[in-house]
PDB file of N, CA and C in Angstrom:
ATOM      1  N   UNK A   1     -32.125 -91.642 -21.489  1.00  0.00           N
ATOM      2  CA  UNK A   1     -32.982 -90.661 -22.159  1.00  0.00           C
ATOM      3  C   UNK A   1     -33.434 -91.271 -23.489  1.00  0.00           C
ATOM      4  N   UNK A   2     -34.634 -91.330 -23.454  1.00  0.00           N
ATOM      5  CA  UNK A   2     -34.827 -91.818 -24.905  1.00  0.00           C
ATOM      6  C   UNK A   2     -35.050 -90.953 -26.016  1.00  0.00           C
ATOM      7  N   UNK A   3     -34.886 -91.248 -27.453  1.00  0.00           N
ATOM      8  CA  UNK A   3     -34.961 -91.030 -28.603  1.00  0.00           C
ATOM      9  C   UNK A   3     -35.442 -89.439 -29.064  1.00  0.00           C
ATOM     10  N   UNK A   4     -36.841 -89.699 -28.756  1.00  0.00           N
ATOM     11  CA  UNK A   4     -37.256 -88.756 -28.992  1.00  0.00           C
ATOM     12  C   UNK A   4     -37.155 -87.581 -28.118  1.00  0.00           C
ATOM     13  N   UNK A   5     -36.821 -87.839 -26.663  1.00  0.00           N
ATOM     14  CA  UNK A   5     -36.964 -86.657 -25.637  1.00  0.00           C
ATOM     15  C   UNK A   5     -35.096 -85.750 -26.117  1.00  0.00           C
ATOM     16  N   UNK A   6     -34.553 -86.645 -26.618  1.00  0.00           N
ATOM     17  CA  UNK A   6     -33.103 -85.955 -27.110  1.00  0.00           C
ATOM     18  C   UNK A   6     -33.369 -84.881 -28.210  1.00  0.00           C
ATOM     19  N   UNK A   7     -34.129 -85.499 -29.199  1.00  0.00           N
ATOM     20  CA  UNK A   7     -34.613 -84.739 -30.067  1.00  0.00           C
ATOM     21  C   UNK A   7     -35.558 -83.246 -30.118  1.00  0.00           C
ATOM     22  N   UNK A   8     -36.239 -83.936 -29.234  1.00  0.00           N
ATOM     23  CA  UNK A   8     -37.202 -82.368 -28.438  1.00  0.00           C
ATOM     24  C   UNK A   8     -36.295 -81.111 -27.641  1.00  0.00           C
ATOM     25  N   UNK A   9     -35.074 -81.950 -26.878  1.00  0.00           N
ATOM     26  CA  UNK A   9     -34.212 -81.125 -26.423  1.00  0.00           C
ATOM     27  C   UNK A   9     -33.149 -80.151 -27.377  1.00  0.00           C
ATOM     28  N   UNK A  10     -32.784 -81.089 -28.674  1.00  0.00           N
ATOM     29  CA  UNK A  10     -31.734 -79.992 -29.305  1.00  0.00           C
ATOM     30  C   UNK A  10     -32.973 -79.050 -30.058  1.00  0.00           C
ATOM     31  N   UNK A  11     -33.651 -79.274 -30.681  1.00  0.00           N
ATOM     32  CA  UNK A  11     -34.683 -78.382 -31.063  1.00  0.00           C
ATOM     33  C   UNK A  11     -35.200 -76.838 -30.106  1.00  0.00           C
ATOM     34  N   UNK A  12     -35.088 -77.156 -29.025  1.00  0.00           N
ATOM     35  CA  UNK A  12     -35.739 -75.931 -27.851  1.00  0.00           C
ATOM     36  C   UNK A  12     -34.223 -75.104 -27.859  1.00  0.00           C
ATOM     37  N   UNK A  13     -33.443 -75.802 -27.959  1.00  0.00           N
ATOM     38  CA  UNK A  13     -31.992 -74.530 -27.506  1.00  0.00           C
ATOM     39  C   UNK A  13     -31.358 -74.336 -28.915  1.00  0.00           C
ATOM     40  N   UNK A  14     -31.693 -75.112 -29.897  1.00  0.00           N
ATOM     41  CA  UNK A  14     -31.194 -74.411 -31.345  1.00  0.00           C
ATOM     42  C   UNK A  14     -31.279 -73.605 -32.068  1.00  0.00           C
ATOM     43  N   UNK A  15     -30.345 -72.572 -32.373  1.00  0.00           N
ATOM     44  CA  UNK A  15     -30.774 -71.349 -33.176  1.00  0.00           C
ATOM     45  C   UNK A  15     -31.192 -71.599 -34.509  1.00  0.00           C
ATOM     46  N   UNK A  16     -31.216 -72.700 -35.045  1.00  0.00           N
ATOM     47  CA  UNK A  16     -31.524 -72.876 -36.256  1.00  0.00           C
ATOM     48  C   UNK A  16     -32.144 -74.159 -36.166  1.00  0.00           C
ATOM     49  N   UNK A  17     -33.548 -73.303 -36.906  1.00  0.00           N
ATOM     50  CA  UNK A  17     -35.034 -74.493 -37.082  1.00  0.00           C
ATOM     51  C   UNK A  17     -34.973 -74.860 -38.382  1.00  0.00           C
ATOM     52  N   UNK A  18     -34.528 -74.641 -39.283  1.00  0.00           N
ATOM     53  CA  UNK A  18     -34.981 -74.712 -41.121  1.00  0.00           C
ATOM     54  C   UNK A  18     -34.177 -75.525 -41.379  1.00  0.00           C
ATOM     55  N   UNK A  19     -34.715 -76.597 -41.908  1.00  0.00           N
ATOM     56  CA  UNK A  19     -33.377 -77.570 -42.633  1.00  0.00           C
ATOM     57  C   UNK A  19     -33.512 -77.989 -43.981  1.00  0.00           C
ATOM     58  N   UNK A  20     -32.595 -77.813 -44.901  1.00  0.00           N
ATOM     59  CA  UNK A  20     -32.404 -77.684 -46.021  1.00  0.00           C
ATOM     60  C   UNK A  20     -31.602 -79.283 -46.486  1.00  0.00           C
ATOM     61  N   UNK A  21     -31.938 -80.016 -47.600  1.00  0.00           N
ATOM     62  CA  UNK A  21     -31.390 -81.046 -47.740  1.00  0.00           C
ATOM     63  C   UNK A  21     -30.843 -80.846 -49.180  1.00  0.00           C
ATOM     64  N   UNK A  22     -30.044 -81.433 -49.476  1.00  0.00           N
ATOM     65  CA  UNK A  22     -29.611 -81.450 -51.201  1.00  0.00           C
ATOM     66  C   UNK A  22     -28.835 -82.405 -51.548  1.00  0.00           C
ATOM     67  N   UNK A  23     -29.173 -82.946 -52.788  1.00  0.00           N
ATOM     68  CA  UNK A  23     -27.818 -83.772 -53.029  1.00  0.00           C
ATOM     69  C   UNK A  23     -26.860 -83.575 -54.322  1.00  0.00           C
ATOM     70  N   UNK A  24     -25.701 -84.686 -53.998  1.00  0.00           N
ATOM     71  CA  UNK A  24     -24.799 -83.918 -55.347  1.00  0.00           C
ATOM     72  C   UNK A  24     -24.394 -85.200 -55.864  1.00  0.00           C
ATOM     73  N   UNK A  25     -24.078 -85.011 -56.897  1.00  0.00           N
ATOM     74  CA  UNK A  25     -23.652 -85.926 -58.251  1.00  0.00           C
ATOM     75  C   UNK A  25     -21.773 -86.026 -57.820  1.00  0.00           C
ATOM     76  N   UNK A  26     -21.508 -87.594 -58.324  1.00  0.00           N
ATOM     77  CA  UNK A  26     -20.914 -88.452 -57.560  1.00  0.00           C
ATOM     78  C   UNK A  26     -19.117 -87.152 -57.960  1.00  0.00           C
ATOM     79  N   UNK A  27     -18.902 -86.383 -58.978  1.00  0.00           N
ATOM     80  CA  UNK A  27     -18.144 -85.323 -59.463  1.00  0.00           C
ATOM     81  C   UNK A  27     -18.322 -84.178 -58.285  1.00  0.00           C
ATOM     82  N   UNK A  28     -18.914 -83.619 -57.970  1.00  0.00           N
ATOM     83  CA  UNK A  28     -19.830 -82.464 -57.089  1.00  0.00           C
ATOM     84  C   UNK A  28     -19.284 -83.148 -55.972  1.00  0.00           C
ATOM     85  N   UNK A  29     -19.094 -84.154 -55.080  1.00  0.00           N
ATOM     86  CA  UNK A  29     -19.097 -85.033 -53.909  1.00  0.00           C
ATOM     87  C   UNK A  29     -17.728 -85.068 -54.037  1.00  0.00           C
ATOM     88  N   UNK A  30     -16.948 -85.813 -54.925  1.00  0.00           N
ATOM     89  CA  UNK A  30     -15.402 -85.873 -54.500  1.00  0.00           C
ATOM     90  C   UNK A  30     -14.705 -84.602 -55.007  1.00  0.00           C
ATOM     91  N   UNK A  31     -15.280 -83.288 -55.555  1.00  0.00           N
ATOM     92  CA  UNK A  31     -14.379 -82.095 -55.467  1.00  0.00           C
ATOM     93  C   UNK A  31     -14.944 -81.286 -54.189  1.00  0.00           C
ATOM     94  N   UNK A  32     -16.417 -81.666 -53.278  1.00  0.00           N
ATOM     95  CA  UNK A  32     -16.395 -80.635 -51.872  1.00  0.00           C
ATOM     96  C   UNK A  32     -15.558 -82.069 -51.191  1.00  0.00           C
ATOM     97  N   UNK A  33     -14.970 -83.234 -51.043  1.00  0.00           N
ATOM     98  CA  UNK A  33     -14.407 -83.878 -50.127  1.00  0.00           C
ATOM     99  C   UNK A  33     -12.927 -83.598 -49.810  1.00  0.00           C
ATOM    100  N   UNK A  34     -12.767 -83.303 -51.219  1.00  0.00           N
ATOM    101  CA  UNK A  34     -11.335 -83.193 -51.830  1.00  0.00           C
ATOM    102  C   UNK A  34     -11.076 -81.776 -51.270  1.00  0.00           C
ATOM    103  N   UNK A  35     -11.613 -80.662 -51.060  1.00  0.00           N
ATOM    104  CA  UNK A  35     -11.775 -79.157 -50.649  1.00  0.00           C
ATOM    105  C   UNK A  35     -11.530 -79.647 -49.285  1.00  0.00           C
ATOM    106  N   UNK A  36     -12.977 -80.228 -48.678  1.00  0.00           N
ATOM    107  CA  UNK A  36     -12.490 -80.293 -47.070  1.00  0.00           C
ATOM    108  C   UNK A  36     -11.485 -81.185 -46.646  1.00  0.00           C
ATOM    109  N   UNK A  37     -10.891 -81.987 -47.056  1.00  0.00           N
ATOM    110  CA  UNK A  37      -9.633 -82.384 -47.201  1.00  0.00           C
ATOM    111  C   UNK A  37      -8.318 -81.336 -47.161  1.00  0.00           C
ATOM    112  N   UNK A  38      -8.283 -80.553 -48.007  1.00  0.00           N
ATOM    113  CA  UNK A  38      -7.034 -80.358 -48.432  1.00  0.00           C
ATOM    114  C   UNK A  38      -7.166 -78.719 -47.254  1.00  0.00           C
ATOM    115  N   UNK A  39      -8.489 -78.022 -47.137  1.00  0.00           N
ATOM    116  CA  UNK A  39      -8.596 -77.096 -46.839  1.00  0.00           C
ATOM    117  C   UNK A  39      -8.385 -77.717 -44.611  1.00  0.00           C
ATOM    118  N   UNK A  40      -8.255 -78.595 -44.492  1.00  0.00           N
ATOM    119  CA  UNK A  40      -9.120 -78.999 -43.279  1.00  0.00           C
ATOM    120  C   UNK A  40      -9.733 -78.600 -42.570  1.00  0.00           C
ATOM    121  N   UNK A  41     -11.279 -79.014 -43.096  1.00  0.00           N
ATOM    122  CA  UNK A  41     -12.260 -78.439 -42.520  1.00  0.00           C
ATOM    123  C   UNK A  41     -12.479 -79.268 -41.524  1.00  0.00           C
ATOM    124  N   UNK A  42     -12.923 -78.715 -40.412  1.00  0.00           N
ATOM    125  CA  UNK A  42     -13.202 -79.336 -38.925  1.00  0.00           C
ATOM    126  C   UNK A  42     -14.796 -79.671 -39.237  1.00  0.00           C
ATOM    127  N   UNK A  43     -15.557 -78.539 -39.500  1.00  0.00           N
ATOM    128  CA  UNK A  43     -17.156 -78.572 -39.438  1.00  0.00           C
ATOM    129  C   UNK A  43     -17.645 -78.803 -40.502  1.00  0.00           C
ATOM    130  N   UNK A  44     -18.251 -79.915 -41.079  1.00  0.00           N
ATOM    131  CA  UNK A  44     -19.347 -79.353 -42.525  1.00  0.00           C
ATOM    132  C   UNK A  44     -20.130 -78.740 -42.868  1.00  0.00           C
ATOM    133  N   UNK A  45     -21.011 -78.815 -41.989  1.00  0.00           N
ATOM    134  CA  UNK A  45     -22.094 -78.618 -41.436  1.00  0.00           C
ATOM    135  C   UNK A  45     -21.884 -76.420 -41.589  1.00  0.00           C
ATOM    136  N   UNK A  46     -21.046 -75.962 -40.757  1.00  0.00           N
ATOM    137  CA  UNK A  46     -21.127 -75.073 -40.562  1.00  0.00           C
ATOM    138  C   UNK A  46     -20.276 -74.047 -42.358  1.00  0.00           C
ATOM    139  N   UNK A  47     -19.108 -75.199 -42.290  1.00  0.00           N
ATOM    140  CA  UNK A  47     -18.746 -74.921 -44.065  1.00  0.00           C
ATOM    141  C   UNK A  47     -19.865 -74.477 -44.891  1.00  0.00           C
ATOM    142  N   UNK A  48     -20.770 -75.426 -45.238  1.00  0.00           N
ATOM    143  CA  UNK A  48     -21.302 -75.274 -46.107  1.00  0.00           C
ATOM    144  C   UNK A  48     -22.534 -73.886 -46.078  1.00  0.00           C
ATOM    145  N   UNK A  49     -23.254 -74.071 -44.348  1.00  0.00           N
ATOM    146  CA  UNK A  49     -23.830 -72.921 -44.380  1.00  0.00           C
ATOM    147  C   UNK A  49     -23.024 -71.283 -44.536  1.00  0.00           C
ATOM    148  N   UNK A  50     -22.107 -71.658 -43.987  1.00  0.00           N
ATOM    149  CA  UNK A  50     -21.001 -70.189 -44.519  1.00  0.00           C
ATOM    150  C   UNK A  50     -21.285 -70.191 -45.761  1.00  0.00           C
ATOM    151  N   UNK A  51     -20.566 -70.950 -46.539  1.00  0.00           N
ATOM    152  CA  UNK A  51     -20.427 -70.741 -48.159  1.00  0.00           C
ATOM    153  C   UNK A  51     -21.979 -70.383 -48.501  1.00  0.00           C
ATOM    154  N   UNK A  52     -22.629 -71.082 -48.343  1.00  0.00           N
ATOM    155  CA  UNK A  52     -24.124 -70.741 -48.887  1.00  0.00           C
ATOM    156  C   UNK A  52     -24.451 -69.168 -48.915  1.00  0.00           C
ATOM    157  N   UNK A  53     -24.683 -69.314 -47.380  1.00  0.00           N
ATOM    158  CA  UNK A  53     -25.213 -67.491 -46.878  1.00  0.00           C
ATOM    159  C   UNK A  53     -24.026 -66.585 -47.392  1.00  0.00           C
ATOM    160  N   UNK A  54     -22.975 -66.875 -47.270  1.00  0.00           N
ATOM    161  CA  UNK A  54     -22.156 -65.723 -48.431  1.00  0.00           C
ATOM    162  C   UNK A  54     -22.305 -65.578 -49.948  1.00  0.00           C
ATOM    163  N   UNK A  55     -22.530 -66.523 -50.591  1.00  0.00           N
ATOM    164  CA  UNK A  55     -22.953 -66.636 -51.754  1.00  0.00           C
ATOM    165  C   UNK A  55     -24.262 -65.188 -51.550  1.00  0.00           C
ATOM    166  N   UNK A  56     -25.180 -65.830 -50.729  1.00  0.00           N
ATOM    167  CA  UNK A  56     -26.277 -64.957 -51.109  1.00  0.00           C
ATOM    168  C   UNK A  56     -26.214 -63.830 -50.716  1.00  0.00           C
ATOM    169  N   UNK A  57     -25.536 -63.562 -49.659  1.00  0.00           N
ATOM    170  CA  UNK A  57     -25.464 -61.970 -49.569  1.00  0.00           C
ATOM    171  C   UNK A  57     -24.796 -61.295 -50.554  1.00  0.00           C
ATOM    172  N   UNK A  58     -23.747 -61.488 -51.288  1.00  0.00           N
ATOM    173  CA  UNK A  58     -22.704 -61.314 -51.677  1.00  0.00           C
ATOM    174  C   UNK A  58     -23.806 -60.977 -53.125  1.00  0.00           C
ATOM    175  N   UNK A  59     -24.634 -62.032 -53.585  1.00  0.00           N
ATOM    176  CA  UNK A  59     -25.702 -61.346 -54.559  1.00  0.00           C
ATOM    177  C   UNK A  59     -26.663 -60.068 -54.545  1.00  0.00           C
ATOM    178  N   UNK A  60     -26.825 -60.447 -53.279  1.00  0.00           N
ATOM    179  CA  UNK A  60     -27.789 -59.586 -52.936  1.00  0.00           C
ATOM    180  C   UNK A  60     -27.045 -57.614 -52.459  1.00  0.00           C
ATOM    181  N   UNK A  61     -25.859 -57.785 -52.510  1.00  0.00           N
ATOM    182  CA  UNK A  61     -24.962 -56.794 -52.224  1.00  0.00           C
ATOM    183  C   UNK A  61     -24.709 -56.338 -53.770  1.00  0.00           C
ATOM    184  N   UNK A  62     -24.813 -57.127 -54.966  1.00  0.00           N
ATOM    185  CA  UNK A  62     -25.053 -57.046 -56.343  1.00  0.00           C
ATOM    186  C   UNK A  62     -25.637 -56.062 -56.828  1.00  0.00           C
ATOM    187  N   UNK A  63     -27.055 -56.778 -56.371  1.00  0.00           N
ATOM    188  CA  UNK A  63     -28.422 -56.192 -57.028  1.00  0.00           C
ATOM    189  C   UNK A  63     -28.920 -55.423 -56.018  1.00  0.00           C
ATOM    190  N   UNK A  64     -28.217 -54.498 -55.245  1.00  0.00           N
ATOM    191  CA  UNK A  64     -28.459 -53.326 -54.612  1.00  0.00           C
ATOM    192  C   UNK A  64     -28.412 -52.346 -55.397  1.00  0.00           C
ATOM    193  N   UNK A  65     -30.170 -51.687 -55.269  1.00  0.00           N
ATOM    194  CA  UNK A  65     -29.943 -50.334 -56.197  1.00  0.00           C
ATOM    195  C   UNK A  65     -29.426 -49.185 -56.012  1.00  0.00           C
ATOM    196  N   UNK A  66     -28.509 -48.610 -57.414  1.00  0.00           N
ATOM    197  CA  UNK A  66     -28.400 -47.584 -56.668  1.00  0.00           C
ATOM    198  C   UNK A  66     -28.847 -46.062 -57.423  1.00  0.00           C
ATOM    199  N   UNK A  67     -28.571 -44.906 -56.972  1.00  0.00           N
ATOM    200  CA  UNK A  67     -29.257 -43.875 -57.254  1.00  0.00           C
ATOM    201  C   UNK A  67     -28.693 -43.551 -58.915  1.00  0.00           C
ATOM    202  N   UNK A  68     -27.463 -43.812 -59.259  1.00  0.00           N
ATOM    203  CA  UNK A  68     -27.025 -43.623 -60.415  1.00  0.00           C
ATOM    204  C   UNK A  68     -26.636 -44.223 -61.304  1.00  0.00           C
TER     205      UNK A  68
END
């Protein structure tokens, strides 16, 4: 199978199209290594989107208005 037809394939059955890139400063890098280390994390990938999307709900559960 070549290259690109692999690529066309995880794309059609993946629930997730959006990809987000970032990078971190060489401090930032050995305290999340040192975390998935000590925590043992199996997935990164899925770590980090957890942590993320909780972060934001967790704001957004914040700045919910309320009547009083």
């Amino acid at each position: 199978m070549a290259k690109g037809q692999l690529s066309e394939r995880r794309t059609k059955h993946s629930p997730r199209t959006h990809r987000y890139v970032f990078t971190l400063n060489e401090e930032e890098n050995r305290a999340l290594l040192r975390y998935i280390k000590r925590y043992n994390v199996q997935n990164r990938a899925r770590f980090l989107r957890e942590t993320v999307m909780l972060a934001v709900i967790r704001k957004f559960e914040e700045d919910h208005p309320t009547l009083f």
